[in-house]
N, C-alpha and C. Protein backbone atom coordinates (compact mmCIF):
# COMPACT_ATOMS: atom_id res chain seq x y z
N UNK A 1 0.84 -1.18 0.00
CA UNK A 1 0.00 0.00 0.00
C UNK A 1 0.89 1.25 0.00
N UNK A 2 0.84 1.87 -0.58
CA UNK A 2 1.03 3.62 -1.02
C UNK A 2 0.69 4.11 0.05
N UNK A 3 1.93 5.26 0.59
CA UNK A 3 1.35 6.13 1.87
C UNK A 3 0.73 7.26 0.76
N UNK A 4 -0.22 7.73 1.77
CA UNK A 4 -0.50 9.45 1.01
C UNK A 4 0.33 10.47 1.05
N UNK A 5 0.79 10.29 2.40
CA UNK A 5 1.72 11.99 2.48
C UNK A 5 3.36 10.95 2.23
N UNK A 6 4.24 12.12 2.37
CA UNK A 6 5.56 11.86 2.58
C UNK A 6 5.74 11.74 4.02
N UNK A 7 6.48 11.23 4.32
CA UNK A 7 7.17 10.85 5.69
C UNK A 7 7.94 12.34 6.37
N UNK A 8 8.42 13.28 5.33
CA UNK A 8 8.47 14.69 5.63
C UNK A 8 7.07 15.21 6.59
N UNK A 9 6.19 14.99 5.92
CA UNK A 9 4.78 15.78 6.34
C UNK A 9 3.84 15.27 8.03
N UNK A 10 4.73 15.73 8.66
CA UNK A 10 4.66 15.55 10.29
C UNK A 10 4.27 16.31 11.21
N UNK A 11 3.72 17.57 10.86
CA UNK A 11 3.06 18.47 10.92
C UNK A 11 1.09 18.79 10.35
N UNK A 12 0.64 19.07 10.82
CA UNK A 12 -0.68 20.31 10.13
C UNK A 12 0.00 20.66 9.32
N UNK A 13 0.55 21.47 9.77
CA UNK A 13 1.05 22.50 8.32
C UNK A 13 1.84 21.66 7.55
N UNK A 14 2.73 21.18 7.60
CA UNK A 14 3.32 20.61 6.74
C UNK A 14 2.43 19.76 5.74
N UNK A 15 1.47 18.80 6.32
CA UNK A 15 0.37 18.33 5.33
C UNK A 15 -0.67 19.30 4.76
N UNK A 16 -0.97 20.32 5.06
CA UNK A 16 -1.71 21.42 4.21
C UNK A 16 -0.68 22.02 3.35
N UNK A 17 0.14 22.13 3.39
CA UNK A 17 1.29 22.91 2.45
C UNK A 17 1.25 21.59 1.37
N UNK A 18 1.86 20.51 1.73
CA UNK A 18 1.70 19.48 0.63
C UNK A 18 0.39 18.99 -0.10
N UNK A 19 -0.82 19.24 0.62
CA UNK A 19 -2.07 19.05 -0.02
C UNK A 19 -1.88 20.21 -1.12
N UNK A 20 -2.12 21.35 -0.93
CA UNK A 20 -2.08 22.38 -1.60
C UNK A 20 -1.24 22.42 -2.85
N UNK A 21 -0.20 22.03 -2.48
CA UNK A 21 1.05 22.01 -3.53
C UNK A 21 0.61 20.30 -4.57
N UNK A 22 -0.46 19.78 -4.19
CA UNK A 22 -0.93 18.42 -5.42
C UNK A 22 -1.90 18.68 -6.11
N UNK A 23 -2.85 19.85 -5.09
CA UNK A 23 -4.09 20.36 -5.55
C UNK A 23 -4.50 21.90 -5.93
N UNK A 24 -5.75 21.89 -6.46
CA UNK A 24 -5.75 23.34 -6.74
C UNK A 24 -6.86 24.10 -5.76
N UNK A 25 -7.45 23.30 -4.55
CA UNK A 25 -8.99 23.35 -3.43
C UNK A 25 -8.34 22.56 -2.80
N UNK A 26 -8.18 23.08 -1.66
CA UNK A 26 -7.91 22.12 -0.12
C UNK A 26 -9.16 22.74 0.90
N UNK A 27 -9.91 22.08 1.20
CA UNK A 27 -11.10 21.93 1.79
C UNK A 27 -10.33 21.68 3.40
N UNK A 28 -10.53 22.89 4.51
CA UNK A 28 -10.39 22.33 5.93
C UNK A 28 -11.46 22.01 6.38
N UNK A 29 -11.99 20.77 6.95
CA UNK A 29 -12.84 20.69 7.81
C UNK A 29 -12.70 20.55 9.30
N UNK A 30 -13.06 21.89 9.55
CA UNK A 30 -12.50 22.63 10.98
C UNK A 30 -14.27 22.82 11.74
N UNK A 31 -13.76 22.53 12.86
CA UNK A 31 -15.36 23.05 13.63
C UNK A 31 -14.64 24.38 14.45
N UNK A 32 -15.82 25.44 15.02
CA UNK A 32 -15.91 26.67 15.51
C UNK A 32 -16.90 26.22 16.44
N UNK A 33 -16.89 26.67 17.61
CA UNK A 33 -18.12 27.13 18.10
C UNK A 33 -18.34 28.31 18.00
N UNK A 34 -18.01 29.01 17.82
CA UNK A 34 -18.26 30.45 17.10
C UNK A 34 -17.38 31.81 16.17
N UNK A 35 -18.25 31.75 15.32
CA UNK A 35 -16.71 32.42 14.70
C UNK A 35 -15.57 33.13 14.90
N UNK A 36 -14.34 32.55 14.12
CA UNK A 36 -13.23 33.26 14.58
C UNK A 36 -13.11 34.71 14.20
N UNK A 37 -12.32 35.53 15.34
CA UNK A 37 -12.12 36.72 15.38
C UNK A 37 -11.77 37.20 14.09
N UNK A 38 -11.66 38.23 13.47
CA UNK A 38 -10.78 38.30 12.24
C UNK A 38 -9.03 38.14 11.77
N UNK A 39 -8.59 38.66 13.37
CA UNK A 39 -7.29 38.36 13.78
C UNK A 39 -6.87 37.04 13.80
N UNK A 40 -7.79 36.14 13.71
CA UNK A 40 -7.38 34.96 13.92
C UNK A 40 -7.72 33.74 12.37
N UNK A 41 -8.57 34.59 11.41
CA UNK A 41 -8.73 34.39 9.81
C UNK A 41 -7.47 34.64 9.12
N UNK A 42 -6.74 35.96 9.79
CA UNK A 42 -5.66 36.56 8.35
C UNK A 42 -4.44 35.76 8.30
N UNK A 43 -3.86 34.66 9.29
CA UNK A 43 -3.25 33.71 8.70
C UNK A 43 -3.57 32.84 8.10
N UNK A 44 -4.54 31.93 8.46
CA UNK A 44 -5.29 30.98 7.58
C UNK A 44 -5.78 31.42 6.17
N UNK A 45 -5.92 32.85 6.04
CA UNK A 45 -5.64 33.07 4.50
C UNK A 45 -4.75 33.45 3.93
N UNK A 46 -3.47 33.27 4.66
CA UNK A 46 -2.46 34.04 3.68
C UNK A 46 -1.79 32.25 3.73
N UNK A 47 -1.98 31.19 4.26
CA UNK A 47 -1.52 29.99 4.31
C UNK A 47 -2.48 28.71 2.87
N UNK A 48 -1.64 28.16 2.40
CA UNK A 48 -0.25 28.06 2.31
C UNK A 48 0.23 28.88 0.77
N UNK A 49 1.40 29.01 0.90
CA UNK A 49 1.80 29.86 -0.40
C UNK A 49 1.77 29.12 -1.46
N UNK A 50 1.30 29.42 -2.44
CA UNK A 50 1.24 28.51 -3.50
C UNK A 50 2.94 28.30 -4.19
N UNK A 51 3.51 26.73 -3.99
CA UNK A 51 4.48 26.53 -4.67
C UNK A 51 5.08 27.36 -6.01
């Protein structure tokens, strides 16, 4: 059997950076109990840089 990630990808981030970098939509499915602040959106959109 085929792993999915690399053995590098040992991290969150490191596996969202590599999702991103195979795909062109990386879908988080994240729960809130209530929405995040805005301060707490403007990394999650500047993540991940496109290769």
């Amino acid at each position: 059997m085929q792993a999915l990630l690399p053995a590098r990808c040992s991290s969150a981030e490191a596996r969202l950076r590599f999702y991103a970098s195979q795909f062109s939509l990386v879908e988080v499915d994240s729960s809130y109990y209530a929405m995040p602040a805005p301060p707490s959106c403007g990394p999650n959109a500047r993540r991940p840089a496109s290769p």
